[in-house]
N, C-alpha and C. Protein backbone atom coordinates (compact mmCIF):
# COMPACT_ATOMS: atom_id res chain seq x y z
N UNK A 1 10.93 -15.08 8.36
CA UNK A 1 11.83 -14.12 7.75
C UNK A 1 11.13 -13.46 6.56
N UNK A 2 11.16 -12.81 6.35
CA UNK A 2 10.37 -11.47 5.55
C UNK A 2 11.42 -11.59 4.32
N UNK A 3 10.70 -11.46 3.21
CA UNK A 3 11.27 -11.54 1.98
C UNK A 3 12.21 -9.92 1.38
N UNK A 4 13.08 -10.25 0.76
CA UNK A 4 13.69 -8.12 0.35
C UNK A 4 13.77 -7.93 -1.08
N UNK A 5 13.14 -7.31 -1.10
CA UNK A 5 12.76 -6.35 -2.43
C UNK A 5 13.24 -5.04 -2.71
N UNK A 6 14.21 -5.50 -3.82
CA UNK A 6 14.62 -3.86 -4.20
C UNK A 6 13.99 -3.33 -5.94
N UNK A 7 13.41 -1.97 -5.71
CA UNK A 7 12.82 -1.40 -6.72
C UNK A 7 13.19 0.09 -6.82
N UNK A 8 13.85 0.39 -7.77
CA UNK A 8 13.82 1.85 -8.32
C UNK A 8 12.75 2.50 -8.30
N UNK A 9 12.59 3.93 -7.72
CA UNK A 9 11.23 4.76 -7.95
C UNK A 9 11.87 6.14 -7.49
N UNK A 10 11.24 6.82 -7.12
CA UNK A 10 11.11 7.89 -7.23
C UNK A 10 10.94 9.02 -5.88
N UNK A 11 10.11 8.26 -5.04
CA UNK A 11 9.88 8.70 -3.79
C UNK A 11 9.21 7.26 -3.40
N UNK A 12 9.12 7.59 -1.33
CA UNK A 12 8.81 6.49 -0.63
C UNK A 12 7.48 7.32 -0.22
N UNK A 13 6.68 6.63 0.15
CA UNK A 13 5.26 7.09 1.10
C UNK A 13 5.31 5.80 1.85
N UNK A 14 5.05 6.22 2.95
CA UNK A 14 4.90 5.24 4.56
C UNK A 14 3.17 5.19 4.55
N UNK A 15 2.33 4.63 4.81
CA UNK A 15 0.73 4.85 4.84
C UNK A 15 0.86 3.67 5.20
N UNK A 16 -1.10 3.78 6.13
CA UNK A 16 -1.86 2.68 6.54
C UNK A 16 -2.89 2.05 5.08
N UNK A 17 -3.23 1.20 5.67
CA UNK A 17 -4.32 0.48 4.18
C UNK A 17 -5.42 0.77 4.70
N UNK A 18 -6.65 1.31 4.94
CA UNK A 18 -7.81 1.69 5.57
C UNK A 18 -9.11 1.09 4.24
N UNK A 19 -9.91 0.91 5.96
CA UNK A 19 -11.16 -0.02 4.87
C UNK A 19 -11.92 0.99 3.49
N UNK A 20 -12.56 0.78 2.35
CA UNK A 20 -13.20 1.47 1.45
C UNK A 20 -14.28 0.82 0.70
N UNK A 21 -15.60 0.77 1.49
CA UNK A 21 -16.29 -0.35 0.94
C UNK A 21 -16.14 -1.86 0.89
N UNK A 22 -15.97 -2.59 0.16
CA UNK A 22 -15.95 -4.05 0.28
C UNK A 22 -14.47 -4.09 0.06
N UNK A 23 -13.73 -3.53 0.14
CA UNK A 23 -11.89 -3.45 -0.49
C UNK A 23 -11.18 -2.48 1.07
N UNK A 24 -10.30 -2.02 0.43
CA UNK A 24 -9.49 -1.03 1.09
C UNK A 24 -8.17 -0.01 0.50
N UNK A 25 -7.71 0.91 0.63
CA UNK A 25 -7.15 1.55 -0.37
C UNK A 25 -5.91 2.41 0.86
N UNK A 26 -4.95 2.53 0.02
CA UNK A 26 -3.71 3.53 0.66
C UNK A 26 -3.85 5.25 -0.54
N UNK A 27 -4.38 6.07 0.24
CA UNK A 27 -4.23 7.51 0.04
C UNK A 27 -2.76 7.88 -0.25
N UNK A 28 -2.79 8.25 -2.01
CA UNK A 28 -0.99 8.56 -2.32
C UNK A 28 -1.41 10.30 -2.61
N UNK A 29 -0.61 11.24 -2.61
CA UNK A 29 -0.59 12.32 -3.18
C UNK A 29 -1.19 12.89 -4.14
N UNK A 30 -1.94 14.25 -4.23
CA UNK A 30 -2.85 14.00 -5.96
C UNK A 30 -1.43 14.39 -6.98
N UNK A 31 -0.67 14.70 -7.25
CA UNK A 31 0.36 15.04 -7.57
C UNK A 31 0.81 13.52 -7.89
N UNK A 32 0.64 12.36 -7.47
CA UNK A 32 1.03 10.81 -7.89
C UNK A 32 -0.38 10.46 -9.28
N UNK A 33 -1.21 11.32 -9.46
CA UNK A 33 -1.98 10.62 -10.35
C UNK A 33 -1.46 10.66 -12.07
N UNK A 34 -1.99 9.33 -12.40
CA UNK A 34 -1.12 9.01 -13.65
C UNK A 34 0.11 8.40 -13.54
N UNK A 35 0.50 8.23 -12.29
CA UNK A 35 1.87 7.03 -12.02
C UNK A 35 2.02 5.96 -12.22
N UNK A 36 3.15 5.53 -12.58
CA UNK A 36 3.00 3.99 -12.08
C UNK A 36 3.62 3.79 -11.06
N UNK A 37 2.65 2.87 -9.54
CA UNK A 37 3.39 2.84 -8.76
C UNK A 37 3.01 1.17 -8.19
N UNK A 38 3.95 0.71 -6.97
CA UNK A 38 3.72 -0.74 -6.09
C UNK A 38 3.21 -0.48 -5.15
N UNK A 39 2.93 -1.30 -4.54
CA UNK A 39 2.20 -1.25 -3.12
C UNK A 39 3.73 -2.55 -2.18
N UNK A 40 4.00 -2.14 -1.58
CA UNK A 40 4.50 -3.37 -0.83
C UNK A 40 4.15 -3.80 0.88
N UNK A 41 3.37 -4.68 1.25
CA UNK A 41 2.89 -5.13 2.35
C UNK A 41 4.11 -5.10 3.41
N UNK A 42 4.37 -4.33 4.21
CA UNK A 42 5.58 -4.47 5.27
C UNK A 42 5.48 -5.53 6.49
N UNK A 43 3.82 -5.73 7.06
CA UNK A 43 3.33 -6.26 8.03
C UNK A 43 2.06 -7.00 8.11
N UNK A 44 1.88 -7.58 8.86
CA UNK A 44 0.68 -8.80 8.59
C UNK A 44 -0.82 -7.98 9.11
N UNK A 45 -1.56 -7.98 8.41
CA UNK A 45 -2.73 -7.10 8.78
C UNK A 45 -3.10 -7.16 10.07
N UNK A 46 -3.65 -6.41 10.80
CA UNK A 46 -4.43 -6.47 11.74
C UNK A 46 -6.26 -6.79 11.97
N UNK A 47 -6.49 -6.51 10.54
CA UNK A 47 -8.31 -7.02 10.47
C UNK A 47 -8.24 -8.30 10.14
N UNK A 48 -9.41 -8.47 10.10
CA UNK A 48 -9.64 -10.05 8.90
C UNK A 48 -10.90 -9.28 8.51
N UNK A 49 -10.93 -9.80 7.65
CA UNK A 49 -12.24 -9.98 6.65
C UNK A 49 -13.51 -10.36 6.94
N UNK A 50 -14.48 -9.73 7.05
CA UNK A 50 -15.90 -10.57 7.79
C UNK A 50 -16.51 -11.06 7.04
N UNK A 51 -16.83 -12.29 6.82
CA UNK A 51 -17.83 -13.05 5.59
C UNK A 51 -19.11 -13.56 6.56
């Protein structure tokens, strides 16, 4: 069962997490820079990590 989280904001963005070097990053709007914003995980990744 998946945990529920409620947070006040402002707008929603739906996005994938895509790889970026040794990390990975979600692409927000340039119009979001200087925000404060969350990230919330909806689903269990599909990569793993290669060590």
């Amino acid at each position: 069962m998946a945990n529920r989280f409620e947070i006040d904001g402002e707008e929603v963005l739906d996005g994938e997490v895509k790889p970026f070097g040794n990390s990975a990053h979600v692409t927000v709007p340039k119009r979001w820079r200087g925000a404060d914003v969350k990230v919330v995980r909806t689903s269990e990744p599909t990569e793993q990590d290669e060590e």
